[in-house]
N, C-alpha and C. Protein backbone atom coordinates (compact mmCIF):
# COMPACT_ATOMS: atom_id res chain seq x y z
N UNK A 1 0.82 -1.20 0.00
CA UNK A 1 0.00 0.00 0.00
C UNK A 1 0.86 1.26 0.00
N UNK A 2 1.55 0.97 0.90
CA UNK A 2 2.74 2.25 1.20
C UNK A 2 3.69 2.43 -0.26
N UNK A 3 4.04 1.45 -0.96
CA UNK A 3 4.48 1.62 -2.54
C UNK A 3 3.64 2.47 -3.23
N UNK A 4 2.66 1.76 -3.92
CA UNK A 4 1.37 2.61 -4.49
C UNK A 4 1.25 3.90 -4.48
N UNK A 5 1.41 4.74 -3.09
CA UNK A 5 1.22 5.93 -2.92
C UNK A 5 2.68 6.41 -3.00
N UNK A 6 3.71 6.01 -2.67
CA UNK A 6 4.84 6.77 -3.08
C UNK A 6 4.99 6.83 -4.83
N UNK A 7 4.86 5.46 -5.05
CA UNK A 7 4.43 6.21 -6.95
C UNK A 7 3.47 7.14 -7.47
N UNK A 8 2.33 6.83 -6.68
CA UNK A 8 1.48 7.96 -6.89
C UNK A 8 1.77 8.84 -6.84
N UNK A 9 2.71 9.47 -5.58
CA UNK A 9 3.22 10.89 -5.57
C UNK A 9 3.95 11.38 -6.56
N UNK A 10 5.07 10.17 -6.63
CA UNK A 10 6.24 10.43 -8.07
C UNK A 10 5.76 10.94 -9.06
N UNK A 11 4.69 10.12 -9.34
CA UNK A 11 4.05 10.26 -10.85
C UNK A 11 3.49 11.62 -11.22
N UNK A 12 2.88 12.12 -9.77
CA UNK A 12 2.26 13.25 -9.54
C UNK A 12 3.36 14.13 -9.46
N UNK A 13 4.36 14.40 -9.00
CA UNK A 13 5.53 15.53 -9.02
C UNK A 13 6.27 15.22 -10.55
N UNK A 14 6.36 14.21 -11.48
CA UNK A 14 6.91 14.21 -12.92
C UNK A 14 6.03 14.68 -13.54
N UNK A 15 4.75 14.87 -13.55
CA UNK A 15 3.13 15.66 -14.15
C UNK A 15 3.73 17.04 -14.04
N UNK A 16 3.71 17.55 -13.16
CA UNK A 16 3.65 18.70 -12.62
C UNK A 16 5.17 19.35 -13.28
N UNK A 17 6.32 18.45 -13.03
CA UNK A 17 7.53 18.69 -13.69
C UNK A 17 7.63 18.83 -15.36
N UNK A 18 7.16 18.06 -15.93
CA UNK A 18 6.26 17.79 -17.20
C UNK A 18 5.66 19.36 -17.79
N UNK A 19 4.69 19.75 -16.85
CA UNK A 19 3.57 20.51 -17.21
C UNK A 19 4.58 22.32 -16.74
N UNK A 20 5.35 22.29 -16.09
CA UNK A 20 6.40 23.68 -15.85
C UNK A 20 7.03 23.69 -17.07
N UNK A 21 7.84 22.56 -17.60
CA UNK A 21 8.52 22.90 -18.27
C UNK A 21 8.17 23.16 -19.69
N UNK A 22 6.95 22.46 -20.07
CA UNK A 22 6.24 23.03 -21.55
C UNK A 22 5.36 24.37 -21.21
N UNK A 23 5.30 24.69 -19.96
CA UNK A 23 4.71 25.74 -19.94
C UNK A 23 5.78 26.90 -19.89
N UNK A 24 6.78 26.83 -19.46
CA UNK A 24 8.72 27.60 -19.88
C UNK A 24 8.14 27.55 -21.12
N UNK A 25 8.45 26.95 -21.92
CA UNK A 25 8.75 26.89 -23.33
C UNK A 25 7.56 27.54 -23.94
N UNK A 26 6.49 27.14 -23.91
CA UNK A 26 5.58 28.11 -24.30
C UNK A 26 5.58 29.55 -24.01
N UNK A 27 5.94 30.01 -22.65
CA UNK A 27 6.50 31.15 -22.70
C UNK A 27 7.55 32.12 -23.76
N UNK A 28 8.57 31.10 -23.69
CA UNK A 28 9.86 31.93 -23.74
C UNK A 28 9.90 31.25 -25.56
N UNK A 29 8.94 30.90 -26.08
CA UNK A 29 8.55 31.09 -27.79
C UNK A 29 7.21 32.18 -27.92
N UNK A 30 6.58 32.26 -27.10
CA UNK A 30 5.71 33.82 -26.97
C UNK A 30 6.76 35.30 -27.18
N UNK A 31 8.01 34.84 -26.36
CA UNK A 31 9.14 36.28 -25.90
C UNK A 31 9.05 36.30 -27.37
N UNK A 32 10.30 35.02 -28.49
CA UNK A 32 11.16 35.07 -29.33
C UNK A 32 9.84 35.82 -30.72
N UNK A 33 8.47 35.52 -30.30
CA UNK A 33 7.78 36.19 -31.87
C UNK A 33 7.11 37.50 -31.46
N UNK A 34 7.24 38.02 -30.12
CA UNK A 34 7.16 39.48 -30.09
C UNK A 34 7.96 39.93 -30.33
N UNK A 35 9.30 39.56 -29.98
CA UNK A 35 10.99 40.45 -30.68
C UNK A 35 10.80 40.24 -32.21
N UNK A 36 10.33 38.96 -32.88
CA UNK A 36 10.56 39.20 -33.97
C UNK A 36 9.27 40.19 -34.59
N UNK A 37 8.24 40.42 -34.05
CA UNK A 37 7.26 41.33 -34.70
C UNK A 37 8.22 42.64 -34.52
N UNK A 38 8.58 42.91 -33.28
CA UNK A 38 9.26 44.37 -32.78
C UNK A 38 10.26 44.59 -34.13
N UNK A 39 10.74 44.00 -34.21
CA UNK A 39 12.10 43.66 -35.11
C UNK A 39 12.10 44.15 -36.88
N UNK A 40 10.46 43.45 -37.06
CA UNK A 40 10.07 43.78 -38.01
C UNK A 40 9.54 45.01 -38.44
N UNK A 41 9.01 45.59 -37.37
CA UNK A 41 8.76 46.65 -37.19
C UNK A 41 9.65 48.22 -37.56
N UNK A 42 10.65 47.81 -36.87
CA UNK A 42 12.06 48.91 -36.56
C UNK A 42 12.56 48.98 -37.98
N UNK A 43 12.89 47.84 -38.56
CA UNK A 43 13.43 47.67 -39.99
C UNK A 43 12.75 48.04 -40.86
N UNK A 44 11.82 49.15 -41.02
CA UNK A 44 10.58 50.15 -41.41
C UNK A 44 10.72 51.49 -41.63
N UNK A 45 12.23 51.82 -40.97
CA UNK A 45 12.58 53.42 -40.71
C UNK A 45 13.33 54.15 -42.15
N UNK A 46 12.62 55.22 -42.37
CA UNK A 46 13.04 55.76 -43.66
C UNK A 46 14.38 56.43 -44.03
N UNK A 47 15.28 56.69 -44.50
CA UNK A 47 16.55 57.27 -44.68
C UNK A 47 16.67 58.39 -45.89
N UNK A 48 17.70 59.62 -45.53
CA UNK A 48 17.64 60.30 -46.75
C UNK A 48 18.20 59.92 -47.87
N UNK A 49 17.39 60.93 -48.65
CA UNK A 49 18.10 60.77 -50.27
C UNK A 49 19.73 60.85 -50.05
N UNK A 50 20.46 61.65 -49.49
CA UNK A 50 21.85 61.82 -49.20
C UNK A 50 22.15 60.33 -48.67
N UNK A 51 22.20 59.84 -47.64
CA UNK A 51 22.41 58.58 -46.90
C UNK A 51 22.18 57.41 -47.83
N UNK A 52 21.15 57.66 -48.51
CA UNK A 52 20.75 56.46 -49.71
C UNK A 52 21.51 56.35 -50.79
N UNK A 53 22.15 57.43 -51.18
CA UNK A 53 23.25 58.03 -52.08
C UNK A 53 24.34 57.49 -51.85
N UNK A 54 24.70 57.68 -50.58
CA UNK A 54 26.17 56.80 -50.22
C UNK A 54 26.25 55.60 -49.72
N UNK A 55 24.85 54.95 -49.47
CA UNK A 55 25.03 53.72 -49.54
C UNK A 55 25.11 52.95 -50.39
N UNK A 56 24.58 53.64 -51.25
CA UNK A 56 24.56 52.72 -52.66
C UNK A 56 25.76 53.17 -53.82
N UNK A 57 26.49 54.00 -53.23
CA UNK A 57 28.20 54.53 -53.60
C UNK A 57 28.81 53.35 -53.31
N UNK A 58 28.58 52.81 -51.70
CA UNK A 58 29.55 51.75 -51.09
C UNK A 58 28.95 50.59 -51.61
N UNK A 59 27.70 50.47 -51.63
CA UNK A 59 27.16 48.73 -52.73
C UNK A 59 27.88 48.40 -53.38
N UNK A 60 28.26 49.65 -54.77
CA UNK A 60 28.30 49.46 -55.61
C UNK A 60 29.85 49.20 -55.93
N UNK A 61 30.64 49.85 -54.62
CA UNK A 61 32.55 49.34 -54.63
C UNK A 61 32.17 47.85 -53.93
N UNK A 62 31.37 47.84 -52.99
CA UNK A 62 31.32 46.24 -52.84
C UNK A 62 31.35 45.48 -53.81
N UNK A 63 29.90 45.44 -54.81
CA UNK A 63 29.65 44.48 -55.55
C UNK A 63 30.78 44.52 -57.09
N UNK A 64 31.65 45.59 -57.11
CA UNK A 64 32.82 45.52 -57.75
C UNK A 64 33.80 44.49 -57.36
N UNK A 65 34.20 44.42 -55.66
CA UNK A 65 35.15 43.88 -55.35
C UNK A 65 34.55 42.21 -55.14
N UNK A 66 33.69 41.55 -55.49
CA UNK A 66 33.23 40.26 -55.50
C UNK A 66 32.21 39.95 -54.67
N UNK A 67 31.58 40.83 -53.31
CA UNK A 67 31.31 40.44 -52.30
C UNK A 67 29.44 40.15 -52.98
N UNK A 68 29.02 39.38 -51.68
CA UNK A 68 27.65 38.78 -52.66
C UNK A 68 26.66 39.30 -51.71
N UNK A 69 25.10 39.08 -52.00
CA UNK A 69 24.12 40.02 -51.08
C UNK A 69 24.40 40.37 -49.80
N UNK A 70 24.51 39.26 -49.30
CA UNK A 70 24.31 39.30 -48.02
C UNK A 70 24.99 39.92 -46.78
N UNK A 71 26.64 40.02 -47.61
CA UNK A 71 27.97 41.18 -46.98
C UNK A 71 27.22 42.53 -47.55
N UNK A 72 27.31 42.23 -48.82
CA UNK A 72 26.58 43.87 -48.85
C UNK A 72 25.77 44.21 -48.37
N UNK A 73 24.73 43.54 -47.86
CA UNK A 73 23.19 43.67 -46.76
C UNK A 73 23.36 44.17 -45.51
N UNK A 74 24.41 43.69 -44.89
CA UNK A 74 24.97 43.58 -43.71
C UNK A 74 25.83 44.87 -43.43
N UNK A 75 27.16 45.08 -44.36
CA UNK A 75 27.94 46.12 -44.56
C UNK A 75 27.21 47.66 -44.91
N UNK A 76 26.48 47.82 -45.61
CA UNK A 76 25.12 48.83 -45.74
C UNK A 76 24.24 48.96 -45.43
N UNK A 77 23.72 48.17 -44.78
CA UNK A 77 22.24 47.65 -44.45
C UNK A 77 21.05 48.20 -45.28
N UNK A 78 21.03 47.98 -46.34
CA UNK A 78 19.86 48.37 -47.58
C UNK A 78 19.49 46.50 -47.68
N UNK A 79 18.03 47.14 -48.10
CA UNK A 79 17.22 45.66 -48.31
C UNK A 79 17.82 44.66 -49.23
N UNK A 80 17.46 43.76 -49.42
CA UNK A 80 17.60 42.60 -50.49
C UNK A 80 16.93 43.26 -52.00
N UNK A 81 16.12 43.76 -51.60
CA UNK A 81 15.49 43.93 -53.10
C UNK A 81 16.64 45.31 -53.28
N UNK A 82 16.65 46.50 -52.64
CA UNK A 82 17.64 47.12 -53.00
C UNK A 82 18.91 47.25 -53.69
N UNK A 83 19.60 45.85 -52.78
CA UNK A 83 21.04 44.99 -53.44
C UNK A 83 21.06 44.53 -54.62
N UNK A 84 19.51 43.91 -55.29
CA UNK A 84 19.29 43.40 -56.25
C UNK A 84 19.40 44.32 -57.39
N UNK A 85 18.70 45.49 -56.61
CA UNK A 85 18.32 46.87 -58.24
C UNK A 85 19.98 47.08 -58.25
N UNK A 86 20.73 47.69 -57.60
CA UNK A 86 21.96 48.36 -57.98
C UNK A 86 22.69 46.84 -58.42
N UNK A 87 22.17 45.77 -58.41
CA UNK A 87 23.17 44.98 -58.82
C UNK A 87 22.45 44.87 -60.29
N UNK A 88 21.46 44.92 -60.88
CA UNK A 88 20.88 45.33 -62.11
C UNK A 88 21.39 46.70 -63.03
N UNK A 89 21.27 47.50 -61.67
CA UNK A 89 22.12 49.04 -62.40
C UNK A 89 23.17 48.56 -63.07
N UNK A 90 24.33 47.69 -62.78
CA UNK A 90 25.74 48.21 -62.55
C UNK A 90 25.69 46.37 -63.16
């Protein structure tokens, strides 16, 4: 009898251990797709004609010297479709 109920308990504290830790995780994948909405958000902000000018000055010595979207994406930070037009320009 005295077995029975110590498994019972076990079983009952691995439930409960069980049920914290998918409930962590459900959390902390709630955090990771509000940062990525936030994220998406921010990457929305407009720049001048001047600033747009010289970024796409430096694209365009990039995509001279071999480098491929994604350094240039990174190194300028202009969009993908952006990288694409001056790589059409030029």
């Amino acid at each position: 009898m005295l077995s029975l109920i110590n498994k019972y308990i076990l079983m009952k504290n691995q439930l409960l251990l069980i049920t914290l830790i998918l409930f962590s995780f459900s959390l902390s994948a709630q955090k990771i797709e509000k940062v990525r909405k936030v994220d998406s958000q921010e990457n929305t902000k407009s720049i001048s004609e001047e600033e747009l000018a010289r970024k796409k000055k430096h694209a365009i010595k990039l995509i001279k010297l071999g480098y491929n979207n994604k350094s240039i994406m990174l190194q300028t930070q202009l969009d993908k479709k952006q990288v694409k037009a001056i790589r059409k320009e030029n």
